[in-house]
N, C-alpha and C. Protein backbone atom coordinates (compact mmCIF):
# COMPACT_ATOMS: atom_id res chain seq x y z
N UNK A 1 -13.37 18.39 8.03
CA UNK A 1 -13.04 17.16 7.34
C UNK A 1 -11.85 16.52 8.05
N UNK A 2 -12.13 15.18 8.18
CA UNK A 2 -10.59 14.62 8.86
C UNK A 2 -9.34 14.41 7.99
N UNK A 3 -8.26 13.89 8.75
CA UNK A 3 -7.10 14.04 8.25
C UNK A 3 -7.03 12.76 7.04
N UNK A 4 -8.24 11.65 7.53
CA UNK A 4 -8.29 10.31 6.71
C UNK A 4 -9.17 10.80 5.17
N UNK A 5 -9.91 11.69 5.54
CA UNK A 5 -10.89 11.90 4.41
C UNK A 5 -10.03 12.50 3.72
N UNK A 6 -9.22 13.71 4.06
CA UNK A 6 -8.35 14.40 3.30
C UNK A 6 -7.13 13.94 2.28
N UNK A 7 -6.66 12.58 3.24
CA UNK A 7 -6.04 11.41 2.21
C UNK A 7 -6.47 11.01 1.33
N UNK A 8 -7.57 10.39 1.10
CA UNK A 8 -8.50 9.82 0.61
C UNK A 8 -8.67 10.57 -0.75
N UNK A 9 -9.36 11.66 -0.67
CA UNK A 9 -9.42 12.91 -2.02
C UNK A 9 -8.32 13.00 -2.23
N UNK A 10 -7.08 13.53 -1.70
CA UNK A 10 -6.09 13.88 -2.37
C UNK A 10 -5.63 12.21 -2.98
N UNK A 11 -5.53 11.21 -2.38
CA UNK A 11 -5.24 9.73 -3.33
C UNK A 11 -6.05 9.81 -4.67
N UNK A 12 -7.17 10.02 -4.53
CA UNK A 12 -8.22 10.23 -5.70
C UNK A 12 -8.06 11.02 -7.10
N UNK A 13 -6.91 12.13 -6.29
CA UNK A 13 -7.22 13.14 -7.26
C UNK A 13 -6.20 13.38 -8.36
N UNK A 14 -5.24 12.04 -8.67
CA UNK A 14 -4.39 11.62 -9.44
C UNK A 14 -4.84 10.79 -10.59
N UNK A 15 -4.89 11.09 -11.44
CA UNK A 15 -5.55 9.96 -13.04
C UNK A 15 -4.84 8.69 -13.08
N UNK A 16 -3.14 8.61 -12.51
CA UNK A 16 -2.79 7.40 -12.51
C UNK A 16 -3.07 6.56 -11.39
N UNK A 17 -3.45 7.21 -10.17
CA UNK A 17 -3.68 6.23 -8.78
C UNK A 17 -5.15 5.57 -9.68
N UNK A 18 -6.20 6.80 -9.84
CA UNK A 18 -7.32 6.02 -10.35
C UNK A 18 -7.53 5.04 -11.34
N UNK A 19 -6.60 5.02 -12.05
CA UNK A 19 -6.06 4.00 -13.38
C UNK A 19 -5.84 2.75 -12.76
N UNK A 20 -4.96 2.78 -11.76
CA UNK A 20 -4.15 1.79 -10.79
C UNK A 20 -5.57 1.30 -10.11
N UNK A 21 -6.84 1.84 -9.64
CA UNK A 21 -7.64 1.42 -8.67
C UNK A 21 -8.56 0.84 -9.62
N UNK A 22 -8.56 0.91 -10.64
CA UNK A 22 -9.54 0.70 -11.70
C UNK A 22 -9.25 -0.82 -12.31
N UNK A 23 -7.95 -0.66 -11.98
CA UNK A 23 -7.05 -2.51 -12.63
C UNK A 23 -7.48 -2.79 -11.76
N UNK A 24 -6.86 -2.71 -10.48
CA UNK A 24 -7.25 -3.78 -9.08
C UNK A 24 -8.76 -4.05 -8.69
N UNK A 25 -9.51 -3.19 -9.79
CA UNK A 25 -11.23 -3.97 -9.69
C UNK A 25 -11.49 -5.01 -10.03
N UNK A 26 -10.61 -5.53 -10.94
CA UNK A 26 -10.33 -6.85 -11.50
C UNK A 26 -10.01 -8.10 -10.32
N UNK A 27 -8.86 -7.71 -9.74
CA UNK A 27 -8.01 -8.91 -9.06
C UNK A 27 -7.09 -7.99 -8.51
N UNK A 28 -6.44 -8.97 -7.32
CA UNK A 28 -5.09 -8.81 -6.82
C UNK A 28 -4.08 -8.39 -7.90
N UNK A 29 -3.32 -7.65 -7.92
CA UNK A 29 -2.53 -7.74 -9.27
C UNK A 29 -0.72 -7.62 -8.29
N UNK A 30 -0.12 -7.98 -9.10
CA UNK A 30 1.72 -8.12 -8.52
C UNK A 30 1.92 -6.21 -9.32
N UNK A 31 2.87 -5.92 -8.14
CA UNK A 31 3.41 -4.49 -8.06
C UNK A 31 3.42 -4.19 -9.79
N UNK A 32 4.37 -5.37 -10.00
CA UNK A 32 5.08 -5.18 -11.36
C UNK A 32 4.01 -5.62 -12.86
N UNK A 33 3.13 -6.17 -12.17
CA UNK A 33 1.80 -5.71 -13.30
C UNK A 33 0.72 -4.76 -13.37
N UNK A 34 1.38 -3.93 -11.98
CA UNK A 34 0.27 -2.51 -12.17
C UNK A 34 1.64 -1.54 -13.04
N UNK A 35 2.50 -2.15 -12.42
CA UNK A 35 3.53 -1.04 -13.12
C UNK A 35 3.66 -1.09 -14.81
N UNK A 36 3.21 -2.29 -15.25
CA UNK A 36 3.07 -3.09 -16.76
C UNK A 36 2.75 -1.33 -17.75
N UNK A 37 1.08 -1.01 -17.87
CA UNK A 37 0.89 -0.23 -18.81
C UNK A 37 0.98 1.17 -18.59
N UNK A 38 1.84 1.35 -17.53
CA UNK A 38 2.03 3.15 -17.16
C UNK A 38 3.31 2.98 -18.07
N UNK A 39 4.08 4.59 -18.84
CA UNK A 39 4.98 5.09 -19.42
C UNK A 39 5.61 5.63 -18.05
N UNK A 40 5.88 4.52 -17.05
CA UNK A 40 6.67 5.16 -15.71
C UNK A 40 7.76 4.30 -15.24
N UNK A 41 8.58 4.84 -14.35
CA UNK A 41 9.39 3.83 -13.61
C UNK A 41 8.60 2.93 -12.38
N UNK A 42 9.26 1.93 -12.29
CA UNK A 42 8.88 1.03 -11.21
C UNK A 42 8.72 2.12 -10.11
N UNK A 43 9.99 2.44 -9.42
CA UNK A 43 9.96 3.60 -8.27
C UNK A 43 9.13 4.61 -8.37
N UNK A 44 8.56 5.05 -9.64
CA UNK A 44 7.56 6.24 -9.67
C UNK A 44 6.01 5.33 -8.98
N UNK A 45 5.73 4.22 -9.90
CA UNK A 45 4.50 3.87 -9.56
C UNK A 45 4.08 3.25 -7.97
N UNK A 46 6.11 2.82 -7.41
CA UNK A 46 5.36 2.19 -6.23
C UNK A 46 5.17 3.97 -5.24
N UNK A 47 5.34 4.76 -5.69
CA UNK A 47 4.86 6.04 -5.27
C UNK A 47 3.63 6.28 -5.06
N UNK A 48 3.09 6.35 -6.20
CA UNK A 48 1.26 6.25 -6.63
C UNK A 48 0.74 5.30 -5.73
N UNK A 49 1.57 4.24 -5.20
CA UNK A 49 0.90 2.84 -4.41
C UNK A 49 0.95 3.51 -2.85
N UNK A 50 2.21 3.94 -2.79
CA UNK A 50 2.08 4.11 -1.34
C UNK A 50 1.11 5.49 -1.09
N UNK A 51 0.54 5.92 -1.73
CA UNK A 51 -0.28 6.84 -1.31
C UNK A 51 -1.41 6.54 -1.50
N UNK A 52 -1.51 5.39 -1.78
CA UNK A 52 -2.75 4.48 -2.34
C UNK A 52 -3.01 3.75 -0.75
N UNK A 53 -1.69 3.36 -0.67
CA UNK A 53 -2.16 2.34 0.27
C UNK A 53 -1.84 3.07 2.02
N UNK A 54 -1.30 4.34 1.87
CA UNK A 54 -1.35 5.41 2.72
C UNK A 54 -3.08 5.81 3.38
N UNK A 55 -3.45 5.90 2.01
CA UNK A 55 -4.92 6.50 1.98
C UNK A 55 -5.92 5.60 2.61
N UNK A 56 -5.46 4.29 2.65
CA UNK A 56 -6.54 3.02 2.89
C UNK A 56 -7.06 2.54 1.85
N UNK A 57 -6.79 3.00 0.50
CA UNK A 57 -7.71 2.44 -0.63
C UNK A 57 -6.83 1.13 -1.30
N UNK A 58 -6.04 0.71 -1.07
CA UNK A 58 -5.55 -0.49 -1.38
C UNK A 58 -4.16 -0.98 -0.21
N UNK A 59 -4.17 -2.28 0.07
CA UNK A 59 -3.43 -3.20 0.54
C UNK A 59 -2.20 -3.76 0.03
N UNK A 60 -0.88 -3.51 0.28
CA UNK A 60 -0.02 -4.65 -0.04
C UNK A 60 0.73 -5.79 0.87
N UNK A 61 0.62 -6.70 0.37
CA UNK A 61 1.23 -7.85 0.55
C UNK A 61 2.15 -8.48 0.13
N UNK A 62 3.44 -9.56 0.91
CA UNK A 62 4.52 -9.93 0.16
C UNK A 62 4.11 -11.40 -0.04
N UNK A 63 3.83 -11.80 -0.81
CA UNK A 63 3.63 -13.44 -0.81
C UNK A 63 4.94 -13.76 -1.81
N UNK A 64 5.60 -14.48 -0.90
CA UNK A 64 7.22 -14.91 -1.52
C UNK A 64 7.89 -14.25 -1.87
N UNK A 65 8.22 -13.81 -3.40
CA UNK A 65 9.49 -12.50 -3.44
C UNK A 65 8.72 -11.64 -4.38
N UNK A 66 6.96 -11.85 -4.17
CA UNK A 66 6.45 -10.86 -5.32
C UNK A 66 5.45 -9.83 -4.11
N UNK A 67 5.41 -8.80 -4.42
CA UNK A 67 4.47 -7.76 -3.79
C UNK A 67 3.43 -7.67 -4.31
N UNK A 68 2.14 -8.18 -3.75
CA UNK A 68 0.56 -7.70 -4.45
C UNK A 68 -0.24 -6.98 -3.92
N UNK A 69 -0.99 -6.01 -4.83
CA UNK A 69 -1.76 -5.31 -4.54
C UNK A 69 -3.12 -5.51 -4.35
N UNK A 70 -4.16 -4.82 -3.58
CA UNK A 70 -5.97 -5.58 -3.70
C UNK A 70 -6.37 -4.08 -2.98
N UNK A 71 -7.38 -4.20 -3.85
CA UNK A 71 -7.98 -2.83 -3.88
C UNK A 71 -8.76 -3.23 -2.28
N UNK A 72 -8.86 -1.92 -1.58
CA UNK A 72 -9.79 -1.94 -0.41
C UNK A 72 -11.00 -0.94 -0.30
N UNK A 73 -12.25 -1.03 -1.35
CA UNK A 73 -13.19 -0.34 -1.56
C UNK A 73 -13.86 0.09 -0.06
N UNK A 74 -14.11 -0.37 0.78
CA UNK A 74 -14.59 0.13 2.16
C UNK A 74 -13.46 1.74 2.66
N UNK A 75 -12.40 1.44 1.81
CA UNK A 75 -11.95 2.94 2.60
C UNK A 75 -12.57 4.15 2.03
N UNK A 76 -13.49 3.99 0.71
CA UNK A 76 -14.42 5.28 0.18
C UNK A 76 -15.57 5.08 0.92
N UNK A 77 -15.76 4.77 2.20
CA UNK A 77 -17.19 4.84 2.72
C UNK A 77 -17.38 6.09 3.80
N UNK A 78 -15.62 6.27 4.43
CA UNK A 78 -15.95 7.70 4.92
C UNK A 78 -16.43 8.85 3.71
N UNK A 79 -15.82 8.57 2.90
CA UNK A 79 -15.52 9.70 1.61
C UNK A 79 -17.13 9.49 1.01
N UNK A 80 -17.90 8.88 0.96
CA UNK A 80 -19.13 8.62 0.39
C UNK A 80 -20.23 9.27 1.35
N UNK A 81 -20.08 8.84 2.90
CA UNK A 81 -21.16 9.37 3.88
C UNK A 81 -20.80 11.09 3.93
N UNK A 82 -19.51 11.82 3.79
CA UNK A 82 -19.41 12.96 3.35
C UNK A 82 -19.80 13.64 2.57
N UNK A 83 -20.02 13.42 1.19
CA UNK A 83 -20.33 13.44 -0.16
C UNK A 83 -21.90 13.64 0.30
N UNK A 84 -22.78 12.20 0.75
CA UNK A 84 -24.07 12.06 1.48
C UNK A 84 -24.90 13.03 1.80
N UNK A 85 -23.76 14.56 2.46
CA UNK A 85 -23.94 15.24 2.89
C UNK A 85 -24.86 16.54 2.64
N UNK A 86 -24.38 16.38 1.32
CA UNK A 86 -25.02 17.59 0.41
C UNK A 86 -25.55 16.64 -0.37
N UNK A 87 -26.65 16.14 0.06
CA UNK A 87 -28.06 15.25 -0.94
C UNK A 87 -28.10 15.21 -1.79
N UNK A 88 -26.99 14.91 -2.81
CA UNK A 88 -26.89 15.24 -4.01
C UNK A 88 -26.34 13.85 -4.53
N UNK A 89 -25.70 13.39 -4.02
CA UNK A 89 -24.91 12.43 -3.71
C UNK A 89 -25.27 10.81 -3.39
N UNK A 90 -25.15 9.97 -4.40
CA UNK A 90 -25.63 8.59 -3.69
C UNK A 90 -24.31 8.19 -3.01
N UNK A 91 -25.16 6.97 -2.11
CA UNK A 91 -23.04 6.24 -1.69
C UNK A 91 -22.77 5.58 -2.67
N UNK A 92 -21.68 5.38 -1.78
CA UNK A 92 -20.66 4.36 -3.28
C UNK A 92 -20.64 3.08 -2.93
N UNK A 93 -21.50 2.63 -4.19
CA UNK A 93 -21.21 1.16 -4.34
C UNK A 93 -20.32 0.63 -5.15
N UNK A 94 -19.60 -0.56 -4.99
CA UNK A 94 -18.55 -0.67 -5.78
C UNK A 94 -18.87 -0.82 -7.19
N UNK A 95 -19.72 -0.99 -7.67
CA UNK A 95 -20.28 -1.38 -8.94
C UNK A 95 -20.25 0.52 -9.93
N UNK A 96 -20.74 1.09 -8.98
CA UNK A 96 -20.93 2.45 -9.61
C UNK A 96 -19.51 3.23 -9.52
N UNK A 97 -18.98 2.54 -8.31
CA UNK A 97 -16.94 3.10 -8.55
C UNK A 97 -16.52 2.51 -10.14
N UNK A 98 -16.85 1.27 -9.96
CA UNK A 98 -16.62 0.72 -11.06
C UNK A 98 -16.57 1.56 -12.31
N UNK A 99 -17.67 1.44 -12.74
CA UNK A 99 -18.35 2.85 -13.91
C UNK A 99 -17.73 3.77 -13.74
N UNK A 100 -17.81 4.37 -12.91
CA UNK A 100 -16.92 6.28 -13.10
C UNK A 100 -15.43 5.55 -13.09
N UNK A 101 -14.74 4.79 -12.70
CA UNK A 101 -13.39 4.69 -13.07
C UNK A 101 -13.18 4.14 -14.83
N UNK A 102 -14.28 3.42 -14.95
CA UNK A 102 -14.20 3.08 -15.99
C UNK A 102 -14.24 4.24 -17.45
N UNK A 103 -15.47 5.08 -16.69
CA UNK A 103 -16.02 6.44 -17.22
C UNK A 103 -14.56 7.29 -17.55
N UNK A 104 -14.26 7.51 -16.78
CA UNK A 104 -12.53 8.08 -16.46
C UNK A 104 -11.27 7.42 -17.14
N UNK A 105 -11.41 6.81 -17.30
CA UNK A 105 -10.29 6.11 -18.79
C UNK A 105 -10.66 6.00 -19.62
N UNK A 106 -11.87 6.12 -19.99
CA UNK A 106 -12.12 5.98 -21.35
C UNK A 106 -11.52 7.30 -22.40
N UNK A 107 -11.19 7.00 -23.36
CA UNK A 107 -10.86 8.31 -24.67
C UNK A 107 -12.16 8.96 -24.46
N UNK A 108 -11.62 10.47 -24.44
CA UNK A 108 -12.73 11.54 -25.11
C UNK A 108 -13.22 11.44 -26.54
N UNK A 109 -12.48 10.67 -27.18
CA UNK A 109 -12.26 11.26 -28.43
C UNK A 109 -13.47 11.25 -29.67
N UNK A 110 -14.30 10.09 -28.84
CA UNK A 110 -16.10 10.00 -29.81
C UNK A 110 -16.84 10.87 -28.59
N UNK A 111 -17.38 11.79 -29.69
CA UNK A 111 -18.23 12.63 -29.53
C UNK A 111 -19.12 12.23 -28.50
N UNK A 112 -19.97 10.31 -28.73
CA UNK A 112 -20.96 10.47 -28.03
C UNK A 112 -20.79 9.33 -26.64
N UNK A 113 -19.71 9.68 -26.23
CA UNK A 113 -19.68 9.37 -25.04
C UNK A 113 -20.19 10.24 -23.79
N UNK A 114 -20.71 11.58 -24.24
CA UNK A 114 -21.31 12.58 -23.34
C UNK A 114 -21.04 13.49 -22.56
N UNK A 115 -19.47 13.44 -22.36
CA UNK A 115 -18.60 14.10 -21.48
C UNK A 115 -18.09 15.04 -21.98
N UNK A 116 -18.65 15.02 -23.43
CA UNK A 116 -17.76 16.59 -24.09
C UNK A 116 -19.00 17.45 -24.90
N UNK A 117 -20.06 17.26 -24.04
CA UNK A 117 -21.48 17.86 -24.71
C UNK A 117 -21.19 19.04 -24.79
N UNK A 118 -20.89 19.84 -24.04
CA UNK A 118 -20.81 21.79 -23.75
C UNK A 118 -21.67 22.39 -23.10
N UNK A 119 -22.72 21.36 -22.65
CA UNK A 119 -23.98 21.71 -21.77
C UNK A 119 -23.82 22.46 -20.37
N UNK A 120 -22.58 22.03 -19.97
CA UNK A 120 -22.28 21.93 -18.42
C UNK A 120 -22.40 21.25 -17.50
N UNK A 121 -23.22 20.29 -17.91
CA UNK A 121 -24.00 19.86 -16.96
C UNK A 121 -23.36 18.81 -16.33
N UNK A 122 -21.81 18.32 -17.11
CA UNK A 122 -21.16 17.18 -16.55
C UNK A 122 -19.94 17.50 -15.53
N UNK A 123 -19.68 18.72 -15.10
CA UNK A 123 -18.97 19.37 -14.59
C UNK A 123 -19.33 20.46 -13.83
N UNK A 124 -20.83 21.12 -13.41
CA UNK A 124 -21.39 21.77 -12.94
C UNK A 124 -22.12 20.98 -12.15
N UNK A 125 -22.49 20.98 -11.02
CA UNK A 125 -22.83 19.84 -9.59
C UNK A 125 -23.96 20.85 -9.52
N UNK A 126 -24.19 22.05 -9.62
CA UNK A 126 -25.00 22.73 -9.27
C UNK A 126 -26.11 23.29 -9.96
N UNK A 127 -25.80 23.07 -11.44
CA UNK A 127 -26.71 22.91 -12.21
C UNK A 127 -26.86 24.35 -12.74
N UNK A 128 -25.79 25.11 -12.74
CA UNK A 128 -26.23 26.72 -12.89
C UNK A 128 -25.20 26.87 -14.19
N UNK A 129 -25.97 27.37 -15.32
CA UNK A 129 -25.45 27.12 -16.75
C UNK A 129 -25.23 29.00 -16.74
């Protein structure tokens, strides 16, 4: 695996970067409105950013005295043709990033959202109960 793919997962594998990538599906957003609904400091979140934007999965820019962010979905396309690998796997379209980030913030907390069946089957890739 390369050193870019390895960024990439490890950027991923934070609930607040994905929170953060999940706003910017929306729009460009300013530093200080991704920083808006985290319980964090400014300096913590532009943390989460620079490993965001370390990774290739988002861009910043200074337009005047504000910093904005824009998600850069093409940097999950190494991370997708990998995945590819073991046929198990569709690529990633942004529409279906969409969904699992969306999938991924949502509350557990109603039953029938599906993710808390006990089946296994949402956490087992391999299908062996």
């Amino acid at each position: 695996m390369s050193d870019a793919l390895d960024t990439v997962f490890a950027a991923l594998a934070d609930p607040t970067r994905r929170a953060i990538l999940a706003m910017l599906l929306e729009d460009d957003m300013a530093v200080t409105d991704v920083a808006d609904p985290f319980d964090m400091s400014l300096a913590a979140i532009s943390k989460h950013l620079a490993i965001l934007s370390r990774a290739g999965l988002i861009s910043q820019e200074k337009r005047g005295r504000v910093k904005w962010c824009k998600l850069e979905p093409d940097a999950l396309r190494e991370a997708s043709v990998w995945m590819q690998g073991f046929g198990q796997f569709e690529p990633v379209h942004l529409d279906a990033f969409e969904r699992f980030l969306a999938q991924e913030l949502s509350v557990p907390d109603t039953p029938d959202t599906g993710t808390e069946s006990g089946t296994g089957t949402d956490t087992d890739p391999a299908g062996s109960a």
